[in-house]
N, C-alpha and C. Protein backbone atom coordinates (compact mmCIF):
# COMPACT_ATOMS: atom_id res chain seq x y z
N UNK A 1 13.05 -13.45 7.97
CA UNK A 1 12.16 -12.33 8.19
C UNK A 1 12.75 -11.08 7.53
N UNK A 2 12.01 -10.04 7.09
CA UNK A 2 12.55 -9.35 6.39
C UNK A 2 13.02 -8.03 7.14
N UNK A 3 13.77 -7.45 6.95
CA UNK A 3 14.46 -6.12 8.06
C UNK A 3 12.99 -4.96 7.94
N UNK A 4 13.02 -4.46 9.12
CA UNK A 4 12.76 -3.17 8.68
C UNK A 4 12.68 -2.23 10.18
N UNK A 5 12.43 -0.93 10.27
CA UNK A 5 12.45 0.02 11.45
C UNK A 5 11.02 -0.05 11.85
N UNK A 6 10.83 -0.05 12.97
CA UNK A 6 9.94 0.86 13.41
C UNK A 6 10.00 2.33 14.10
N UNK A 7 8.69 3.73 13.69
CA UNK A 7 9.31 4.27 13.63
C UNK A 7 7.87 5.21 14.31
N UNK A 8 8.20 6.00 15.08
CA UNK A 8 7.08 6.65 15.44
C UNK A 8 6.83 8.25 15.24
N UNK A 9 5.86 8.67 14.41
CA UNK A 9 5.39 10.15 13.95
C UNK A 9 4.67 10.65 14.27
N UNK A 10 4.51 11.92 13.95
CA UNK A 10 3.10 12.77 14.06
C UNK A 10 3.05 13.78 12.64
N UNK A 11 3.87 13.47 11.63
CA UNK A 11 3.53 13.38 10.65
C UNK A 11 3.74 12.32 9.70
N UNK A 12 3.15 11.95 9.54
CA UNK A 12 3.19 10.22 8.03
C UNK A 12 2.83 11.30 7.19
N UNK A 13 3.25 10.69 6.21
CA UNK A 13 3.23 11.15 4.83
C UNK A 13 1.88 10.56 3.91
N UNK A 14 1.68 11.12 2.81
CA UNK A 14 1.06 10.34 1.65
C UNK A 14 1.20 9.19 1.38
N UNK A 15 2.65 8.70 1.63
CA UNK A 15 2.83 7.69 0.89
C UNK A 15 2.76 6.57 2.59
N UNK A 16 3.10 6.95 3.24
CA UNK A 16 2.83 6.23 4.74
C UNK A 16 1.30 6.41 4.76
N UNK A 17 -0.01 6.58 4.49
CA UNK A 17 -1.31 6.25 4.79
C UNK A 17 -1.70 5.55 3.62
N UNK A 18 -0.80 5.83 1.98
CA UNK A 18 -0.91 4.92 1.25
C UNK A 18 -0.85 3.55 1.30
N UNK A 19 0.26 2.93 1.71
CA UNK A 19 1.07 2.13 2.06
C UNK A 19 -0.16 1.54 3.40
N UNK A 20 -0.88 2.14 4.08
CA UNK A 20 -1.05 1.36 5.43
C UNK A 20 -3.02 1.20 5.21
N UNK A 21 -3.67 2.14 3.60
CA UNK A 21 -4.45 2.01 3.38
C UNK A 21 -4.95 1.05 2.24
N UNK A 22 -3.94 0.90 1.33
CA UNK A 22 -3.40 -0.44 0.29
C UNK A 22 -3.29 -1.48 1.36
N UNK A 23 -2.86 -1.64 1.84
CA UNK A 23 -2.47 -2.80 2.69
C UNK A 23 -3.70 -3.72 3.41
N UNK A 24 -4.44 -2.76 3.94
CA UNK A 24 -5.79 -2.94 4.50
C UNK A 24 -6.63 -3.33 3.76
N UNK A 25 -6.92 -2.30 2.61
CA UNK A 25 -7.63 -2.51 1.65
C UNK A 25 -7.65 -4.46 0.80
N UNK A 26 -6.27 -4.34 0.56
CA UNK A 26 -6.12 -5.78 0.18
C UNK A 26 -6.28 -6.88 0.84
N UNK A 27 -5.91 -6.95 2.02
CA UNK A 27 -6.47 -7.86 3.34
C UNK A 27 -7.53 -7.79 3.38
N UNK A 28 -8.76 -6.72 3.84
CA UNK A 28 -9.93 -6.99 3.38
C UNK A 28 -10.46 -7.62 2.29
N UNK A 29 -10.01 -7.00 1.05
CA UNK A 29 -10.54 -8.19 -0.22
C UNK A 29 -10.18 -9.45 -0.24
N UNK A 30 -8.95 -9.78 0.19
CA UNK A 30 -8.93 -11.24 0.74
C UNK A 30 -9.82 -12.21 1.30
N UNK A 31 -10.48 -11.09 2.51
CA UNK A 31 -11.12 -11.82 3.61
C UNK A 31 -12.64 -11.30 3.37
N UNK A 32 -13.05 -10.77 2.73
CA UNK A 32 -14.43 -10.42 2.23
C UNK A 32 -14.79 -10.89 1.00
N UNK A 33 -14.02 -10.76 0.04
CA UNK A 33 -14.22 -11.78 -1.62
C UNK A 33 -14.41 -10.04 -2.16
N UNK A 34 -13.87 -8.91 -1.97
CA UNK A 34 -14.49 -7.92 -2.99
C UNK A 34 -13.43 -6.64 -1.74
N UNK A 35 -13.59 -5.65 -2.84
CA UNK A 35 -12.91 -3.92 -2.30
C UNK A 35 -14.03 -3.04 -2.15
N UNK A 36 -14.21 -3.01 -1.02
CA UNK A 36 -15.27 -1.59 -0.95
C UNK A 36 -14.91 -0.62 -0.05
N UNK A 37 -13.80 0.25 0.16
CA UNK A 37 -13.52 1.50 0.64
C UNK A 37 -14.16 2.77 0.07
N UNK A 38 -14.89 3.61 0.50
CA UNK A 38 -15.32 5.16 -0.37
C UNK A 38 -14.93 5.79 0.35
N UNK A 39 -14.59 7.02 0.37
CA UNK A 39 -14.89 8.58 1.15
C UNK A 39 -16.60 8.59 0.67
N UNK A 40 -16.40 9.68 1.98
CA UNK A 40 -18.16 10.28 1.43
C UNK A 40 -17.86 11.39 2.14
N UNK A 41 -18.27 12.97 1.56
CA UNK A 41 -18.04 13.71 2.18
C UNK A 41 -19.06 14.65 1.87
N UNK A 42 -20.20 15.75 2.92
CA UNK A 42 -21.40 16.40 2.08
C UNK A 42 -20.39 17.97 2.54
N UNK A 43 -20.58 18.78 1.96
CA UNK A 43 -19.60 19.86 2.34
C UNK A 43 -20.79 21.24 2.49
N UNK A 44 -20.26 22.26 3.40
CA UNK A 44 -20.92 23.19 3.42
C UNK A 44 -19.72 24.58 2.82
N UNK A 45 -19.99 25.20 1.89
CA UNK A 45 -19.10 25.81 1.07
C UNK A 45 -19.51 27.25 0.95
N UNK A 46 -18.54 28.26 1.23
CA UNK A 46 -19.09 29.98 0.92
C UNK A 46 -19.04 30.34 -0.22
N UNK A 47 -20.20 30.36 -0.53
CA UNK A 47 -21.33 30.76 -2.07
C UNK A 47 -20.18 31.43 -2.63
N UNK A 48 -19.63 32.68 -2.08
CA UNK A 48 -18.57 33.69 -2.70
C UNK A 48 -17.52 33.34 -2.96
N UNK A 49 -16.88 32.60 -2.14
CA UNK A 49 -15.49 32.09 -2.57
C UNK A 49 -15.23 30.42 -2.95
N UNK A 50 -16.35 30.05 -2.62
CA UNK A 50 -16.54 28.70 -2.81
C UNK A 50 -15.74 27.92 -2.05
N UNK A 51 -15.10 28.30 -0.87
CA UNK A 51 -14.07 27.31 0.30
C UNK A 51 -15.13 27.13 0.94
N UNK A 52 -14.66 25.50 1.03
CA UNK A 52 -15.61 24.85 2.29
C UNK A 52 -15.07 25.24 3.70
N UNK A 53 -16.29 25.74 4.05
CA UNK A 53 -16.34 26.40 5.52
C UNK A 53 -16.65 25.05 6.62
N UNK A 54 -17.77 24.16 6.63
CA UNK A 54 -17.73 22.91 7.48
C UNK A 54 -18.50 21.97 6.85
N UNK A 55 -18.59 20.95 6.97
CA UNK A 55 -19.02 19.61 6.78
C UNK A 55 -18.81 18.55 6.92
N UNK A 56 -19.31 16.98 6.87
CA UNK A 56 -18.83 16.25 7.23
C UNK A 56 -18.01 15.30 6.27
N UNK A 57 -16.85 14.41 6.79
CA UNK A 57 -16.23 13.59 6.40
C UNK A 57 -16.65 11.87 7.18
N UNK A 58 -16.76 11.39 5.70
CA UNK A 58 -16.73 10.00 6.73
C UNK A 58 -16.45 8.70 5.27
N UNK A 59 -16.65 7.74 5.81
CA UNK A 59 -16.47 6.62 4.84
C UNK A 59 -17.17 5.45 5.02
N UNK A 60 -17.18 4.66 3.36
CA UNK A 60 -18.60 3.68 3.56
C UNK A 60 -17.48 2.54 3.42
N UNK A 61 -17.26 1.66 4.11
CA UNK A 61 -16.57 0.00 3.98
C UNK A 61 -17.39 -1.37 4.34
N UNK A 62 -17.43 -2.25 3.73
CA UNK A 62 -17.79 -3.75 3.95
C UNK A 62 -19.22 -3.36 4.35
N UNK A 63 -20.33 -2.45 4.02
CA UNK A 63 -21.68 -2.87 4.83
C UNK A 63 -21.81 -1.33 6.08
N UNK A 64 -20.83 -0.96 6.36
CA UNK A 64 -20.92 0.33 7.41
C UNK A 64 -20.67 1.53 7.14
N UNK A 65 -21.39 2.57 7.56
CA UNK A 65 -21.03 3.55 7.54
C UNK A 65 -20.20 4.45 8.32
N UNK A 66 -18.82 5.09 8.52
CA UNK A 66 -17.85 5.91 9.18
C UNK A 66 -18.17 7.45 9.15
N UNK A 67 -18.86 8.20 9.65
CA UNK A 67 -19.09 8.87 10.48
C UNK A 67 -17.54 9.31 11.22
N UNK A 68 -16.33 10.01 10.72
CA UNK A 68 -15.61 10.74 11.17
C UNK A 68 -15.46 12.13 11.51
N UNK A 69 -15.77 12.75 10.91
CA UNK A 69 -15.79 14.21 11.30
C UNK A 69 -16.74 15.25 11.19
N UNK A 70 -16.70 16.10 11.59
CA UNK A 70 -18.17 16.64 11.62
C UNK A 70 -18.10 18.02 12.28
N UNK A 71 -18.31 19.28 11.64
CA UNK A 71 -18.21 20.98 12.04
C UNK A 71 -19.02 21.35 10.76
N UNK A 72 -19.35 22.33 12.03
CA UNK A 72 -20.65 23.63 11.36
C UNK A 72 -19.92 25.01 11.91
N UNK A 73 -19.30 26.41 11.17
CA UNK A 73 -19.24 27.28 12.27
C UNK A 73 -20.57 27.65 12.98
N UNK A 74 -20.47 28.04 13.68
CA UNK A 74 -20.99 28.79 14.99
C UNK A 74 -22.61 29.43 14.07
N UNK A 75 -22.06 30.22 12.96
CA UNK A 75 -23.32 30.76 12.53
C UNK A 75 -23.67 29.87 11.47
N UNK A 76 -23.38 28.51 11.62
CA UNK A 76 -24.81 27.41 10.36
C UNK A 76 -25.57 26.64 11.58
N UNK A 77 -24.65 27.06 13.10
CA UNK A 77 -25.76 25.58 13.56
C UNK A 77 -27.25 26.40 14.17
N UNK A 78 -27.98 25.19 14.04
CA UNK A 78 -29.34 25.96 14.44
C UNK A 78 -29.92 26.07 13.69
N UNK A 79 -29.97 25.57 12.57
CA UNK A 79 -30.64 25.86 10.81
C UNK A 79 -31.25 24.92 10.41
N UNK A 80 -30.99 23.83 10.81
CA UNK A 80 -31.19 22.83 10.32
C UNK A 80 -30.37 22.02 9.19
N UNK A 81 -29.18 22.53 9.38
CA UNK A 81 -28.34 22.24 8.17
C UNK A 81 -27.62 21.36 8.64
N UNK A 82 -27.44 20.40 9.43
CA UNK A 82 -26.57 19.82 10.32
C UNK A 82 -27.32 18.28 9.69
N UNK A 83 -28.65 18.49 10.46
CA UNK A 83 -29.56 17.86 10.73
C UNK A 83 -29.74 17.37 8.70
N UNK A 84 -30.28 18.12 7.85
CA UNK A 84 -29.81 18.00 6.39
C UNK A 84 -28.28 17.07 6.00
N UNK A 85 -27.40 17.92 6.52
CA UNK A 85 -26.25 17.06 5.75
C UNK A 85 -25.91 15.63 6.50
N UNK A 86 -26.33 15.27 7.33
CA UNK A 86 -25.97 14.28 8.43
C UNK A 86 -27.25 13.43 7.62
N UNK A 87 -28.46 13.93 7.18
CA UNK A 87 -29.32 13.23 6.35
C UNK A 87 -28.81 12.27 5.09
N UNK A 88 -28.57 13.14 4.72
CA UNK A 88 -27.55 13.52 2.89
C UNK A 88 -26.78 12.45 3.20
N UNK A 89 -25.97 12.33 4.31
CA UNK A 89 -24.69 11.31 4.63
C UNK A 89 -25.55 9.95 4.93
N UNK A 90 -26.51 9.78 5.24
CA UNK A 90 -27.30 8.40 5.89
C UNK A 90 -27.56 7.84 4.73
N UNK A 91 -28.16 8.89 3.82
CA UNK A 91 -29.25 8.15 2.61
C UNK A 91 -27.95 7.47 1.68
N UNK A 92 -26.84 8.52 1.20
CA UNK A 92 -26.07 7.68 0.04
C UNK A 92 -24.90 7.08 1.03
N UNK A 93 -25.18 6.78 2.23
CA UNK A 93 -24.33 5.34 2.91
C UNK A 93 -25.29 3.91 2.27
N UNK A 94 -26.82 4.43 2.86
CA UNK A 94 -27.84 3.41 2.52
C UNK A 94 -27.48 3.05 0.86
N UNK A 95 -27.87 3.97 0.07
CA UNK A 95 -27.89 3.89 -1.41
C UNK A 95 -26.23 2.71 -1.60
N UNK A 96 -24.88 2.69 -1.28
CA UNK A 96 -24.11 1.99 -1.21
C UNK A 96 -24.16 1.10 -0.55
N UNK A 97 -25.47 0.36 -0.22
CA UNK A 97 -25.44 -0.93 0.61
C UNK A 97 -25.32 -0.89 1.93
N UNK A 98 -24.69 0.12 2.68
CA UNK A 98 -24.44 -0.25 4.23
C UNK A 98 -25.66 -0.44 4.86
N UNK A 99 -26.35 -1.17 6.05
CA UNK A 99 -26.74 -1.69 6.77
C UNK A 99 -27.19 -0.74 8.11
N UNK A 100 -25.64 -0.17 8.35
CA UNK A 100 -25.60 0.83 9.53
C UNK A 100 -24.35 1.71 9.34
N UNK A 101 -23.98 2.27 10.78
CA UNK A 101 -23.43 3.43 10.75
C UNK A 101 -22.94 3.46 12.02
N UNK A 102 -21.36 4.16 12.79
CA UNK A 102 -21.12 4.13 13.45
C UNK A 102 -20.37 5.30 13.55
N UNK A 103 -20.19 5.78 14.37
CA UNK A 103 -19.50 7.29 15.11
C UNK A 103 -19.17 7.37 16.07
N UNK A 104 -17.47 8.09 16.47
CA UNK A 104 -17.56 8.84 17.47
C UNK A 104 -17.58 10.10 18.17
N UNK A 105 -18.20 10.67 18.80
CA UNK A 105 -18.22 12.25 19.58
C UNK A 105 -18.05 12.26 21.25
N UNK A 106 -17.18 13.42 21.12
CA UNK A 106 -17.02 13.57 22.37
C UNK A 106 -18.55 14.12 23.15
N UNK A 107 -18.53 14.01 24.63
CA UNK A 107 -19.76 14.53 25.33
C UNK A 107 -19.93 16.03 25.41
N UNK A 108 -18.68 16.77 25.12
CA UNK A 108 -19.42 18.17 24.69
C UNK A 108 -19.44 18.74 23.64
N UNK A 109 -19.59 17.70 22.43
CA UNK A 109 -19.68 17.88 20.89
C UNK A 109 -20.99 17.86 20.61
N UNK A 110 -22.09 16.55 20.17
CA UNK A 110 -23.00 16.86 19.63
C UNK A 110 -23.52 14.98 20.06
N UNK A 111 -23.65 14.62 21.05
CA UNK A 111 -23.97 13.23 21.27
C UNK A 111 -25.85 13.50 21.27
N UNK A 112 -25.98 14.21 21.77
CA UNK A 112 -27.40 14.98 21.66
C UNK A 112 -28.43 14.90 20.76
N UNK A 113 -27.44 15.83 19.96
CA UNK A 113 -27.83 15.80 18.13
C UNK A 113 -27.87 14.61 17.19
N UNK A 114 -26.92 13.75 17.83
CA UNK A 114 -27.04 12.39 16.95
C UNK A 114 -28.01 11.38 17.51
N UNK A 115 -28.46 11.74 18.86
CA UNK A 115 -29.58 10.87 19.53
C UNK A 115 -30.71 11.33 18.65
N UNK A 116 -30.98 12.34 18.78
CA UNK A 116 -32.39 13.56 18.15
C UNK A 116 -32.61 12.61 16.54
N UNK A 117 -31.37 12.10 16.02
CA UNK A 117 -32.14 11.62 14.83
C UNK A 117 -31.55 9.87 14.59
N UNK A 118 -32.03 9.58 15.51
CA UNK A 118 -31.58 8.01 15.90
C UNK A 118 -30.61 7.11 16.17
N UNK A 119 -29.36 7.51 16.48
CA UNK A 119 -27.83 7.14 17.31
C UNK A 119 -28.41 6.93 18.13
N UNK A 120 -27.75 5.53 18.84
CA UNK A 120 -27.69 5.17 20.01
C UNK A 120 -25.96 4.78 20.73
N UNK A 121 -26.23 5.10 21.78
CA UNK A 121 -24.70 5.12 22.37
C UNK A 121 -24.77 3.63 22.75
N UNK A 122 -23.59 3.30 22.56
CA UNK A 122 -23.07 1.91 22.80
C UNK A 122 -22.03 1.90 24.09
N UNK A 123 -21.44 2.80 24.38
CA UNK A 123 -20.37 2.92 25.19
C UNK A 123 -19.62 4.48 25.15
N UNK A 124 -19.06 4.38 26.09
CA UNK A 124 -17.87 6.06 26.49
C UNK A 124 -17.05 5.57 27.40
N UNK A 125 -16.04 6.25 27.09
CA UNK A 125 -14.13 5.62 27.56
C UNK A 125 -13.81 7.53 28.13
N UNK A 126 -13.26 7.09 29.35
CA UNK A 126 -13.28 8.88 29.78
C UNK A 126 -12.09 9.13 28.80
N UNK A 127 -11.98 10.87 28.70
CA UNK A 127 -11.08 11.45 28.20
C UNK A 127 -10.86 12.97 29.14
N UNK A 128 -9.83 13.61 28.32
CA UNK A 128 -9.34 14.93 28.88
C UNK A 128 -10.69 16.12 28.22
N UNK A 129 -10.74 17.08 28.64
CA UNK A 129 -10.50 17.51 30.48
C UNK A 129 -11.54 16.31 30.92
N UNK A 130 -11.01 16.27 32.37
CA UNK A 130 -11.51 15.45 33.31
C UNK A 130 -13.22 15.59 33.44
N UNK A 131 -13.70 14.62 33.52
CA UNK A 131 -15.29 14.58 33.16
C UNK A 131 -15.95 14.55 32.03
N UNK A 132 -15.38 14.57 31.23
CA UNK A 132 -15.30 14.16 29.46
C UNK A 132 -14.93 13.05 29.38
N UNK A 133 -16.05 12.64 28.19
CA UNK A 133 -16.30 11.18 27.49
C UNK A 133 -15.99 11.63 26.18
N UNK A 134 -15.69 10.19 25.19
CA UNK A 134 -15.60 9.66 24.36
C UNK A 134 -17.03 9.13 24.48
N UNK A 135 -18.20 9.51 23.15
CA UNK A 135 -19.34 8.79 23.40
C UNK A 135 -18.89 8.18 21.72
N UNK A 136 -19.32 6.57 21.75
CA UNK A 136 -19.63 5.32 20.79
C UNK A 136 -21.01 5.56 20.29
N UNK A 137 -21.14 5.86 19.16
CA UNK A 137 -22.78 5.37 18.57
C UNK A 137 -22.69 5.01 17.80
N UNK A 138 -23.73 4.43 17.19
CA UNK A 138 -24.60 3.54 16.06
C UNK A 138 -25.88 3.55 16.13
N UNK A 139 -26.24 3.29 14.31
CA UNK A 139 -27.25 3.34 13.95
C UNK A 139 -27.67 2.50 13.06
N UNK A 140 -28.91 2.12 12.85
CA UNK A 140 -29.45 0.63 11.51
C UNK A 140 -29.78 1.88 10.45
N UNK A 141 -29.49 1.65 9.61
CA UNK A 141 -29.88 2.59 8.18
C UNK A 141 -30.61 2.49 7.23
N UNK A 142 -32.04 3.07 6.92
CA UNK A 142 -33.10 2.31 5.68
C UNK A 142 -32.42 1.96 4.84
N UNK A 143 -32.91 1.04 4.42
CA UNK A 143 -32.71 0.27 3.12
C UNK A 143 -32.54 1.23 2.50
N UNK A 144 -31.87 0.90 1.42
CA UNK A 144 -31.05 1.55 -0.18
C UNK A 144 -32.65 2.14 -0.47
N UNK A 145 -31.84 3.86 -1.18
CA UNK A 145 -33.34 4.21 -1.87
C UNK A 145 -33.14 4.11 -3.09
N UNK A 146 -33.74 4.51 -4.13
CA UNK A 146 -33.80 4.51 -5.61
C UNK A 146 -31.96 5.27 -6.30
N UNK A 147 -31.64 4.63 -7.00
CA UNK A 147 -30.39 4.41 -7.72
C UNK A 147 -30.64 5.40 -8.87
């Protein structure tokens, strides 16, 4: 067997998510016949300086869509811009083949908002502060649109 440490962080490096996203990546193509990891990210950016102020992050693998992160400040929500980029994120998951889509939000994040345009909760695991959930959703995603 070959030596090595185990070693526990709260910062990994580049080359530690490299290393543990290569790794995955290749095991999957093993066990699927093909590599399909993307980012997908729709960004909301200040016109003037051009720094992205909020948007979402997520990723398309094997058929699903990842739905990781997700902020608006304070003065985009309510616009409909949420509701837009969370669009934006469905259609070119669809357009890459995925099927569906899965996410998680806490219960005083936006479980609401993702019901309002078709998430369904699958499950919630309590969390901190006390009376707070972890809410599970998913969603089926139209078919691929025009390429």
């Amino acid at each position: 067997m070959t030596q090595f440490d185990i070693v526990l962080t709260d910062t990994p490096t580049d080359a530690d998510h490299a290393a543990i996203d290569d790794g995955l990546a290749d095991f999957n193509a093993e066990q699927a016949g093909y590599r399909d990891w993307r980012e997908l990210a729709v960004l909301a950016r200040d016109p003037a300086t051009g720094q992205t102020i909020g948007g979402i992050l997520g990723r398309t693998s094997l058929g699903l869509l990842f739905v990781d992160l997700v902020y608006l400040p304070k003065a985009l929500r309510g616009q409909d811009i949420g509701s837009r980029m969370l669009g934006m994120v469905e259609q070119e998951a669809a357009r890459r083949g995925c099927r569906s889509g899965a996410l998680v939000t806490i219960s005083f994040q936006a479980p609401g908002f993702y019901q309002r345009h078709g998430w369904k909760e699958f499950g919630r695991v309590p969390c901190d502060p006390p009376g707070t959930f972890r809410v599970f959703m998913s969603k089926t995603l139209p078919g691929p649109g025009p390429t």
